[in-house]
Protein backbone atom coordinates (compact mmCIF):
# COMPACT_ATOMS: atom_id res chain seq x y z
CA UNK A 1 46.15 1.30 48.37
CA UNK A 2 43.67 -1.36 49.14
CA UNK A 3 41.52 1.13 50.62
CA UNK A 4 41.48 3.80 48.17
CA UNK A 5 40.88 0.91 45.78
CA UNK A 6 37.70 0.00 48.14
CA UNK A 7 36.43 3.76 47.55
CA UNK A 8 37.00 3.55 43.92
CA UNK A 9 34.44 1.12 43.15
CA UNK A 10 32.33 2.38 46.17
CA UNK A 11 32.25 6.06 44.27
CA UNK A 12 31.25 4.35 40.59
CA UNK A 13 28.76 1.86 42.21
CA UNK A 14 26.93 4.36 44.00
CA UNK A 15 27.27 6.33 40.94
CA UNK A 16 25.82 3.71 38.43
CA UNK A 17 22.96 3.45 40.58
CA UNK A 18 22.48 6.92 40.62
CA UNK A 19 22.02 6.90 37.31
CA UNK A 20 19.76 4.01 36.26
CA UNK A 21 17.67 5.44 38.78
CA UNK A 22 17.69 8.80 37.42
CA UNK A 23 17.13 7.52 34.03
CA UNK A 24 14.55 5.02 35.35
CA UNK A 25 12.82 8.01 36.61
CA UNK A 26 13.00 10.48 33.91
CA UNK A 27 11.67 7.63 31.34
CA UNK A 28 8.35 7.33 33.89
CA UNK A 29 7.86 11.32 33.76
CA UNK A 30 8.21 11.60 30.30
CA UNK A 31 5.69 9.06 29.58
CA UNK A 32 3.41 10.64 32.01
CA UNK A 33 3.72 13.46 30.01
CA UNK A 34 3.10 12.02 26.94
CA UNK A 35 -0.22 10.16 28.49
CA UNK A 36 -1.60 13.70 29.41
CA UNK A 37 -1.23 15.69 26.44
CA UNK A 38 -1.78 12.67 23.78
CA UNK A 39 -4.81 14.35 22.44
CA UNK A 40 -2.59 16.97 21.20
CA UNK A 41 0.38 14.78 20.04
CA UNK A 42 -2.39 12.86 17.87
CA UNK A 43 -3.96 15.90 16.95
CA UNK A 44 -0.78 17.69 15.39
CA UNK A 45 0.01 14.39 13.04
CA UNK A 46 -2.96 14.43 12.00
CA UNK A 47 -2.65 17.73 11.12
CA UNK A 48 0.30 16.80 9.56
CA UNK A 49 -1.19 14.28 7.62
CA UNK A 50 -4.16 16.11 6.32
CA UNK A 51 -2.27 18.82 5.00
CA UNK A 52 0.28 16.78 3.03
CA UNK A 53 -2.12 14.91 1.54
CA UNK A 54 -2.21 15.64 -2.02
CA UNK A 55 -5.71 14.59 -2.20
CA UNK A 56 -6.87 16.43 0.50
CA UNK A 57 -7.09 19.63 -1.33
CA UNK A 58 -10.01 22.01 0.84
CA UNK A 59 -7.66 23.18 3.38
CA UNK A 60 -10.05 26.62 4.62
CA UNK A 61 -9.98 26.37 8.44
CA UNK A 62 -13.75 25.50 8.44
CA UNK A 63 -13.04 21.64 6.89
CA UNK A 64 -9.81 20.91 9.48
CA UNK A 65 -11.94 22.35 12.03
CA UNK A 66 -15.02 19.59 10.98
CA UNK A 67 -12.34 16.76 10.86
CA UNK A 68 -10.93 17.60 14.02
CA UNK A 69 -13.55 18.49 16.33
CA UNK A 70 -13.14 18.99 20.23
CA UNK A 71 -10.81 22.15 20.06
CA UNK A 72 -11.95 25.73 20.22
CA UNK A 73 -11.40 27.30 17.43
CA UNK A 74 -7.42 29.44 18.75
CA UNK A 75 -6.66 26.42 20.40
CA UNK A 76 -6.75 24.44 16.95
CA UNK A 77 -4.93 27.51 15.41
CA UNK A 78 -2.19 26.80 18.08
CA UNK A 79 -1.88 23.07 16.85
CA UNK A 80 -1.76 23.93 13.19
CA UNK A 81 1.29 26.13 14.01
CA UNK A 82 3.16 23.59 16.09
CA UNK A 83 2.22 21.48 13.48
CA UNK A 84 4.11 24.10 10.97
CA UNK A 85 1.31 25.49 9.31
CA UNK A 86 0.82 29.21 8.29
CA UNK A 87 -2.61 30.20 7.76
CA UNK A 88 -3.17 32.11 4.14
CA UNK A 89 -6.32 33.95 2.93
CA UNK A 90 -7.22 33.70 -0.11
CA UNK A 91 -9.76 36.43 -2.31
CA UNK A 92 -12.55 35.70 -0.31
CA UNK A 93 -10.82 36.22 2.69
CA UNK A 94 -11.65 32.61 3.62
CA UNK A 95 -9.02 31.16 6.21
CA UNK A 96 -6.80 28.42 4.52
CA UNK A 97 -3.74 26.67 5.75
CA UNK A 98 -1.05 25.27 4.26
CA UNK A 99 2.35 23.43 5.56
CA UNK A 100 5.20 26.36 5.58
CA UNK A 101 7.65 23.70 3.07
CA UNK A 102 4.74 24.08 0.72
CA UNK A 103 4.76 27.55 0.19
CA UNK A 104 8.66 27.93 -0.91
């Protein structure tokens, strides 16, 4: 009895530690992660801020690309989409983009 008792706590010990460690761990990758692609988490509120700004009313790819420089031109397209843009042209086939909730 006194021995199974023993392994009991043994087992969920080990086990505990096993997972503070894991979790330990898993909270240093993920902030890795966030350090190396912070540009792009920046970039994509900002995106998102821009475009609901009610103010902010030239939205033609040309003006986001001026406010947000650094990005090749698909590689901002890519960020306005996770963002949840869709891009819209309008008569003079001039690029424009818009948040998706907008346009319902």
């Amino acid at each position: 009895m006194v021995i199974g008792i023993f392994t009991l706590l043994g087992t969920v010990f080990g086990g505990l530690i096993t997972y503070f460690l894991q979790k330990q761990k898993f909270e240093h990758e993920f902030s890795i992660l966030q350090e190396n692609n912070k540009t792009e988490f920046i970039a994509e509120n900002t995106i998102k801020q821009l475009l609901m700004d009610e103010d902010y009313t030239d939205r033609t790819f040309s003006k986001i690309q001026k406010h947000l420089g650094g990005f090749e031109p698909d590689e901002l397209r890519k960020l306005l989409v996770r963002s949840g843009a869709i891009r819209i042209y309008n008569e003079n086939n001039e690029e424009f983009w818009r948040l998706l909730k907008e346009n319902k």
